[in-house]
N, C-alpha and C. Protein backbone atom coordinates (compact mmCIF):
# COMPACT_ATOMS: atom_id res chain seq x y z
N UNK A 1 -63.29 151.71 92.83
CA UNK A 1 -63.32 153.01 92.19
C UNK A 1 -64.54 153.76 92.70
N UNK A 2 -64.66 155.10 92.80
CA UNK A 2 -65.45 155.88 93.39
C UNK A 2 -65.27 157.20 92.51
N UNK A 3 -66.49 157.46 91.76
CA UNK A 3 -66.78 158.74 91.59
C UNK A 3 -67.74 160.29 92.59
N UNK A 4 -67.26 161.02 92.93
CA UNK A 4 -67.20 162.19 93.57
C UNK A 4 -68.09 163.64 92.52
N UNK A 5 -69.30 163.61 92.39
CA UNK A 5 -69.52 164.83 92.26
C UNK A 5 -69.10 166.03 92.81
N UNK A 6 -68.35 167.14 92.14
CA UNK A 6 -68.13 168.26 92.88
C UNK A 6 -69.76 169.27 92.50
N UNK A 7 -70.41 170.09 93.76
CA UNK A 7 -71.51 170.16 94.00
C UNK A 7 -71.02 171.64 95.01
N UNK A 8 -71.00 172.92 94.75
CA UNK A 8 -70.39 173.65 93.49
C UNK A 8 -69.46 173.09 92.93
N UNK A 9 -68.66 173.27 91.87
CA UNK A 9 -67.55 173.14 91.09
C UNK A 9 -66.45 173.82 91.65
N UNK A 10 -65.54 173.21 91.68
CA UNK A 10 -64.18 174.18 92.37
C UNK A 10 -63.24 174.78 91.11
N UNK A 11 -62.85 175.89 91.33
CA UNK A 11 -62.26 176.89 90.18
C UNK A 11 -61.04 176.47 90.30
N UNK A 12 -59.97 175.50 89.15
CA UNK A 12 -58.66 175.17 89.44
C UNK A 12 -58.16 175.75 88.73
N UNK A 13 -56.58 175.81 88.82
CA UNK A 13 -55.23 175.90 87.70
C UNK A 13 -54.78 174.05 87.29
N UNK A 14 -54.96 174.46 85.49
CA UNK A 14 -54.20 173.07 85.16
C UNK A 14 -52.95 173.34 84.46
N UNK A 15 -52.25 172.80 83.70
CA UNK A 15 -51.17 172.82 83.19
C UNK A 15 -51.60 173.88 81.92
N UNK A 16 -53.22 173.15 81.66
CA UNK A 16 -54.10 173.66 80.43
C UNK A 16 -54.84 174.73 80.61
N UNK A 17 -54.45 175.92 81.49
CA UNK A 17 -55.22 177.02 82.20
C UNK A 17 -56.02 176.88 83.13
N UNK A 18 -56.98 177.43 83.84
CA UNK A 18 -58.15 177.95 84.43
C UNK A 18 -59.71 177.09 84.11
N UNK A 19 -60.07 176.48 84.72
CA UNK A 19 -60.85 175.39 84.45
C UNK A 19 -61.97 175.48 85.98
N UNK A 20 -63.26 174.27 85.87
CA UNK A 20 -64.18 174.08 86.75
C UNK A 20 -63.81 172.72 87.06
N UNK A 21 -63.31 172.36 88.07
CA UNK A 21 -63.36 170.87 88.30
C UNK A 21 -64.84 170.85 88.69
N UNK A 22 -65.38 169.28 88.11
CA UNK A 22 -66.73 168.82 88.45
C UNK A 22 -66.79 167.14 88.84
N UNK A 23 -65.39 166.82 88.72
CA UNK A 23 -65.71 165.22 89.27
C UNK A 23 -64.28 165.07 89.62
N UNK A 24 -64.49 163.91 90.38
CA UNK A 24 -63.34 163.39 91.26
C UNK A 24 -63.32 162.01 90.95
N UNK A 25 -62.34 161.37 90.84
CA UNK A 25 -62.09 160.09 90.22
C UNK A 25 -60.84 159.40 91.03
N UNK A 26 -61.77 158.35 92.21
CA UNK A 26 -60.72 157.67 92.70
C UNK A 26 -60.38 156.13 92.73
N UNK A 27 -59.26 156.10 91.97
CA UNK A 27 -59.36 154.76 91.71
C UNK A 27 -58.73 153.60 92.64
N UNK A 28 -58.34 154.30 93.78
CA UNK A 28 -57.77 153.59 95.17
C UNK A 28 -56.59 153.79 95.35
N UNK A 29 -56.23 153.44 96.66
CA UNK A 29 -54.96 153.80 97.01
C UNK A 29 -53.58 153.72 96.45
N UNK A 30 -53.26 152.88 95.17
CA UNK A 30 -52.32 152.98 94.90
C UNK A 30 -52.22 153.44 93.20
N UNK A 31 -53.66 154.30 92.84
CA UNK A 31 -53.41 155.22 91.64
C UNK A 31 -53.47 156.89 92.37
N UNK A 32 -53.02 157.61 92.22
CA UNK A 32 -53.65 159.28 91.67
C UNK A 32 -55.10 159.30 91.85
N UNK A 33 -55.83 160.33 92.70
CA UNK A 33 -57.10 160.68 92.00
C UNK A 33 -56.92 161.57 90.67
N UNK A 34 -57.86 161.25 89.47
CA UNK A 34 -58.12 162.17 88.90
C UNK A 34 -58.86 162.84 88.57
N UNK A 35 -59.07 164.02 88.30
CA UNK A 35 -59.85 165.54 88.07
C UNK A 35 -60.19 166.03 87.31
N UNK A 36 -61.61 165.26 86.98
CA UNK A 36 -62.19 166.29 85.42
C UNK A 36 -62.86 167.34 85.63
N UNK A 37 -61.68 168.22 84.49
CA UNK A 37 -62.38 169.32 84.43
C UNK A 37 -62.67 170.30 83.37
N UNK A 38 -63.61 171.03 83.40
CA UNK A 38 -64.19 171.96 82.13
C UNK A 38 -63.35 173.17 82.06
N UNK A 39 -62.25 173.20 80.75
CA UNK A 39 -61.58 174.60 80.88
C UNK A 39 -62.30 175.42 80.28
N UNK A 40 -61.98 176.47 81.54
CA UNK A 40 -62.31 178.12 80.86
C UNK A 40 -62.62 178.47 79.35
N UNK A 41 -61.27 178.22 79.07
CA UNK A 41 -60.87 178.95 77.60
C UNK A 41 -62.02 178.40 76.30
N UNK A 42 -62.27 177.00 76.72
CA UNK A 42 -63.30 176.64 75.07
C UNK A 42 -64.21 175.24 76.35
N UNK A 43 -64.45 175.13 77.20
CA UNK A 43 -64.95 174.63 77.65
C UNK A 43 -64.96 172.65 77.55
N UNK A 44 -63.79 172.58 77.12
CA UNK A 44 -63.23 170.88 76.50
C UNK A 44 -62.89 170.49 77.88
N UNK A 45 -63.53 169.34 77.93
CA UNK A 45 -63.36 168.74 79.53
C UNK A 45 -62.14 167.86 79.47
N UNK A 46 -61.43 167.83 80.16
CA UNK A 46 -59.82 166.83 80.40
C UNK A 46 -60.08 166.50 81.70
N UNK A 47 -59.36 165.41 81.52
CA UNK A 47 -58.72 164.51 83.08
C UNK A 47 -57.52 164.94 83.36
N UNK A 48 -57.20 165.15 84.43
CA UNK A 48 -55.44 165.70 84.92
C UNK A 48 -55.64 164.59 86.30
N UNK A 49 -54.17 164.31 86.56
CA UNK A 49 -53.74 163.76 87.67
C UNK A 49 -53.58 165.08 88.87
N UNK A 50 -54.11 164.46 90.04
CA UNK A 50 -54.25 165.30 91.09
C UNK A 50 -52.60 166.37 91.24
N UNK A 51 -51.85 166.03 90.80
CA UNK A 51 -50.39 166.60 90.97
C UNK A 51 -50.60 167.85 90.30
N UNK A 52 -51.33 167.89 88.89
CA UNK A 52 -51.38 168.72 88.35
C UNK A 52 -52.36 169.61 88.33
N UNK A 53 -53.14 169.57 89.51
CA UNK A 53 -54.22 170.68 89.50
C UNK A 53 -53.70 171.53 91.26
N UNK A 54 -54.16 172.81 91.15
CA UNK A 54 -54.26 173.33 92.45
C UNK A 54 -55.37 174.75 92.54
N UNK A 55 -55.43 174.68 93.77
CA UNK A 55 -57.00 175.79 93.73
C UNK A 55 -56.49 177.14 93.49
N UNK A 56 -57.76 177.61 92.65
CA UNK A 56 -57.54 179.22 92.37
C UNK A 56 -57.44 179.69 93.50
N UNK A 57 -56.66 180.67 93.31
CA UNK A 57 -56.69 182.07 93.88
C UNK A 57 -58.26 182.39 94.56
N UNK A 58 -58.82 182.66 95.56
CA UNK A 58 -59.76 182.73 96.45
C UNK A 58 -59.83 183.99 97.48
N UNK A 59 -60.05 184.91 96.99
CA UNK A 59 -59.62 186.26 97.77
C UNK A 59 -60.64 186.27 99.09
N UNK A 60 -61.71 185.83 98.76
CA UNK A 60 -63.04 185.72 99.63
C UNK A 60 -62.31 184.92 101.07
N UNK A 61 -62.08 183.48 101.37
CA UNK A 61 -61.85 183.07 102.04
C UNK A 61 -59.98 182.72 101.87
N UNK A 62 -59.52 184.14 101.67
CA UNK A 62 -57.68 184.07 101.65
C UNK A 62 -57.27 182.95 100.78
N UNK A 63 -57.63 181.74 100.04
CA UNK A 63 -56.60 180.62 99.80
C UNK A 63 -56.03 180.99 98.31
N UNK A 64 -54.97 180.58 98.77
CA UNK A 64 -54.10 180.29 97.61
C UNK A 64 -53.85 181.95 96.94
N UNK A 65 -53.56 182.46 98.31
CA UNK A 65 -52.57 183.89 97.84
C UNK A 65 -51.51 184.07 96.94
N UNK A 66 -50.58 183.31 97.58
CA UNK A 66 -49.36 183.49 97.38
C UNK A 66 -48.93 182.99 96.00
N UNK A 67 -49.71 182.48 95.12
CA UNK A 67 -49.89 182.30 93.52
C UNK A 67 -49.63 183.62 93.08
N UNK A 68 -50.61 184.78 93.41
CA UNK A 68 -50.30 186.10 92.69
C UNK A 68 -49.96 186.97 93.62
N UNK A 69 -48.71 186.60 94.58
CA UNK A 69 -47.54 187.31 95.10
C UNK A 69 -48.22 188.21 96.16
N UNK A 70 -49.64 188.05 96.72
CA UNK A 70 -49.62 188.63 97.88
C UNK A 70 -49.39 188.23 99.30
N UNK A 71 -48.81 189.22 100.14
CA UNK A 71 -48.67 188.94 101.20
C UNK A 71 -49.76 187.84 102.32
N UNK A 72 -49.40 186.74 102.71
CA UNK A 72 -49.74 186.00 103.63
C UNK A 72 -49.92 186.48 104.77
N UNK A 73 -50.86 186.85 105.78
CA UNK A 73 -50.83 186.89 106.90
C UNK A 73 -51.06 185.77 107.86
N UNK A 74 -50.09 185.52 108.69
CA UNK A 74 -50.34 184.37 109.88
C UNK A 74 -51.24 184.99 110.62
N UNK A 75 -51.72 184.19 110.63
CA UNK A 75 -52.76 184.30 112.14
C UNK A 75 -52.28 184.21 113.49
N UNK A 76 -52.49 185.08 114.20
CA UNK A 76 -51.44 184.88 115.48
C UNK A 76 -52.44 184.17 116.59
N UNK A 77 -52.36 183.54 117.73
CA UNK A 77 -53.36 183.10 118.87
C UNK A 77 -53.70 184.10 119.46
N UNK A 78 -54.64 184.20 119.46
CA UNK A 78 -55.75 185.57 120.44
C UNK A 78 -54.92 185.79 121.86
N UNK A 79 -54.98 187.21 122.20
CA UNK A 79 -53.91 187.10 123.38
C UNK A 79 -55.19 187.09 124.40
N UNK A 80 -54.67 186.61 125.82
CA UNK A 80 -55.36 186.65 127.11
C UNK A 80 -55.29 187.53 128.07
């Protein structure tokens, strides 16, 4: 087993809203990591299985657009 400080905190979606993941919890290859994290709403820390978390919305560095329906741009290869 291996615990993972997250060092910033990453801003997730849980089943349970909008939360700070701050630790990573791996208990080896044949469990789930799981993901504690501090929700938004009243600040009550839960464990979720990795299935059930995914990264906010990130306008800064594009990720995880397509959550609130904006357009994706591909990146095309630089022409020569």
């Amino acid at each position: 087993m291996s615990i993972l400080q997250l060092k910033p905190s990453i801003l997730v979606e849980t089943p349970l809203g909008t939360g700070q993941a701050i630790f990573i919890i791996d208990y080896g290859m044949h469990q789930n990591t799981c993901w504690v994290v501090a929700l938004q709403k009243d600040g009550v820390i839960k464990h979720f299985d990795c299935n059930d978390v995914i990264l906010s919305t990130n306008y800064t560095y594009g990720m995880n657009l397509r959550k609130n329906h904006f357009p994706v741009k591909e990146s095309s290869p630089p022409s020569e």
